[in-house]
C-alpha atoms as a PDB file:
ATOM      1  CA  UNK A   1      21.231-140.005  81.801  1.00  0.00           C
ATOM      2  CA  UNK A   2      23.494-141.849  84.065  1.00  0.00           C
ATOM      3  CA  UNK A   3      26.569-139.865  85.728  1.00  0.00           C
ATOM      4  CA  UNK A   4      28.658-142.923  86.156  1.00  0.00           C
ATOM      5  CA  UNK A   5      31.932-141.669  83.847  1.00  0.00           C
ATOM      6  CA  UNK A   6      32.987-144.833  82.760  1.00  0.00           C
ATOM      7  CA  UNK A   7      29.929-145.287  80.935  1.00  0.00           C
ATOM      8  CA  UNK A   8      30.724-145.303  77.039  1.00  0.00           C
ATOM      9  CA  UNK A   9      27.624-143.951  75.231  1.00  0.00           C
ATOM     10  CA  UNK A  10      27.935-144.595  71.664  1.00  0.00           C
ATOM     11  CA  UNK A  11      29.030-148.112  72.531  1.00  0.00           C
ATOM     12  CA  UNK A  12      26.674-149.697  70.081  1.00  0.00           C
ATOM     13  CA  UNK A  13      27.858-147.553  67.294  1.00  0.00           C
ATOM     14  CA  UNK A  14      30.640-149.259  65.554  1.00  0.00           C
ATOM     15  CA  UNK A  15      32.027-146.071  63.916  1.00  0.00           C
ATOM     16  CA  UNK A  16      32.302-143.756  67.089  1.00  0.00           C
ATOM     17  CA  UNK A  17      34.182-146.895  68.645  1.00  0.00           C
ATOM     18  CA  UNK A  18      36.606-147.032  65.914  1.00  0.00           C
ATOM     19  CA  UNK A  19      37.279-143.548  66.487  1.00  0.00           C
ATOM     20  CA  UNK A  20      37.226-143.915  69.965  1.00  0.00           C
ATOM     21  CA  UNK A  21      39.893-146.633  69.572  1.00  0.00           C
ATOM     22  CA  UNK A  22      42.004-144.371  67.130  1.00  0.00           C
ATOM     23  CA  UNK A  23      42.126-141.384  69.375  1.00  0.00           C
ATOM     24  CA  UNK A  24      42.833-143.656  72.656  1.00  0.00           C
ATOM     25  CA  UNK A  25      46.032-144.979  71.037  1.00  0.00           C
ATOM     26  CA  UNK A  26      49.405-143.998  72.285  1.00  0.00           C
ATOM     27  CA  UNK A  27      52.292-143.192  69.689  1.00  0.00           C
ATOM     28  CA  UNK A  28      51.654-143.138  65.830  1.00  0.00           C
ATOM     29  CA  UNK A  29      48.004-142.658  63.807  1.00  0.00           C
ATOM     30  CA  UNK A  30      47.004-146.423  63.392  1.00  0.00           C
ATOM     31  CA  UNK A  31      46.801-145.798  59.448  1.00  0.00           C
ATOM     32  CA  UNK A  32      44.934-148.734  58.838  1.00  0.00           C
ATOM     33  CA  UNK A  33      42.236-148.210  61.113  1.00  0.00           C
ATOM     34  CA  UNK A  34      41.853-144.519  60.004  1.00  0.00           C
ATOM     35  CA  UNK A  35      41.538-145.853  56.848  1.00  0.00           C
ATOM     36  CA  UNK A  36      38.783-148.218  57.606  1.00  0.00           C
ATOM     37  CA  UNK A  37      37.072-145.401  59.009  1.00  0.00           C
ATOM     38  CA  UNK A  38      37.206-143.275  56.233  1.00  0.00           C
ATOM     39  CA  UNK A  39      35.790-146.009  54.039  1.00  0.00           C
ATOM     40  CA  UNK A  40      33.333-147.055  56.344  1.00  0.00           C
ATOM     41  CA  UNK A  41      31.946-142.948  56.590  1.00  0.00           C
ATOM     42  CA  UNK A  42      32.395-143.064  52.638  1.00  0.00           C
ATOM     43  CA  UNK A  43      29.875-146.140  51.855  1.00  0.00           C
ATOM     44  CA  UNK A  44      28.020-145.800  54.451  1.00  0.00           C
ATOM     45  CA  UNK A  45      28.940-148.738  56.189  1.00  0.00           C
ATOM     46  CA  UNK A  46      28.065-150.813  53.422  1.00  0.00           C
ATOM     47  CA  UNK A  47      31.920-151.128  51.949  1.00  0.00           C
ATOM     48  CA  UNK A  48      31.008-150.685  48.261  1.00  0.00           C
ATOM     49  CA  UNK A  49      30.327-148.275  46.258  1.00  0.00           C
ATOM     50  CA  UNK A  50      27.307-147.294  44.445  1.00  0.00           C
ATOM     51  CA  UNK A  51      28.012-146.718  40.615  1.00  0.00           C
ATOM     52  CA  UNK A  52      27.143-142.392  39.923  1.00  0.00           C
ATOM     53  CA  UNK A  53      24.509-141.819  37.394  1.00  0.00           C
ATOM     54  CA  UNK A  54      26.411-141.369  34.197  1.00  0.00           C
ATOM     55  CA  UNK A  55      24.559-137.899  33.746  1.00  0.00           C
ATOM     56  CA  UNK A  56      25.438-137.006  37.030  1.00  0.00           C
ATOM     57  CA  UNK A  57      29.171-137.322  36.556  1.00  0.00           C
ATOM     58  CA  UNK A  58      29.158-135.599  33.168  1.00  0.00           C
ATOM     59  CA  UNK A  59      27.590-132.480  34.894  1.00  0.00           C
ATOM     60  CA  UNK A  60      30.183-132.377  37.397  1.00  0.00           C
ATOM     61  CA  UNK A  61      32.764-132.536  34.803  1.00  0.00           C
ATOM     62  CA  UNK A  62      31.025-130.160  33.662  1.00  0.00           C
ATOM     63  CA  UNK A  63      31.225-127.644  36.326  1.00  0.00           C
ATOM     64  CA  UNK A  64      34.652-128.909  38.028  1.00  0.00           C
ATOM     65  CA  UNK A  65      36.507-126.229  35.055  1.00  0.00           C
ATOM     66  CA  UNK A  66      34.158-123.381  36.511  1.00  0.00           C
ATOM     67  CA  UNK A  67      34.350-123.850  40.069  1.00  0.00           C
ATOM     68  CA  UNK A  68      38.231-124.479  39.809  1.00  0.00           C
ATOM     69  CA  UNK A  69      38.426-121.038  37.641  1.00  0.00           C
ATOM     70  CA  UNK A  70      36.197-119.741  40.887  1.00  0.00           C
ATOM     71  CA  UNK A  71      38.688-120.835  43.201  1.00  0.00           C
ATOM     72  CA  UNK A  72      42.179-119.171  41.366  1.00  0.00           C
ATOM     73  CA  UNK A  73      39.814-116.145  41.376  1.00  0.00           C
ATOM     74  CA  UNK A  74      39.021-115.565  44.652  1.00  0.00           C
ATOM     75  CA  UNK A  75      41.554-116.822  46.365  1.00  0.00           C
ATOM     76  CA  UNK A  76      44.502-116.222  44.284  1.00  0.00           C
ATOM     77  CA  UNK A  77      45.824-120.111  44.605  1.00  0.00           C
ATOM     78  CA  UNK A  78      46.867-122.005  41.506  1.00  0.00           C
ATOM     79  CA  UNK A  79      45.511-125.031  41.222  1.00  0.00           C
ATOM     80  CA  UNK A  80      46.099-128.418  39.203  1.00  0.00           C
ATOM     81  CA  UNK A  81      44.432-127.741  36.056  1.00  0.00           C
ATOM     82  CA  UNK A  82      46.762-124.833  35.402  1.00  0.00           C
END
């Protein structure tokens, strides 16, 4: 491990630069680079999307009603579904 501080070790990672680059700024979030970012965690770098298993996304419809009935519960918060 070199001790030379200007040395930028996850150079060769495009998403720590990104972030690098968004937390160097000065003045306002660059929105359009946190976006970017966000997508780019999201897909895993691939920029699309894979489609969800069709059973898959009916058994988290499934649950969403229980685990938002979970949350009012315990926490006391309302929440969108009323």
């Amino acid at each position: 491990m070199s001790n030379n501080p200007d040395e930028q070790p996850f150079s060769g990672i495009p998403l720590f630069g990104d972030l690098a680059k968004a937390m160097a700024g000065q003045g306002p979030l660059q929105w359009d680079v946190a976006r970017q970012v966000a997508i780019s965690t999201a897909t895993n770098g691939t920029n699309t999307e894979a489609n969800v298993d069709p059973s898959s996304r009916v058994g988290l419809e499934q649950l969403a009603p229980i685990a938002d009935m979970h949350v009012r519960n315990y926490t006391g918060l309302t929440t969108g579904s009323g």
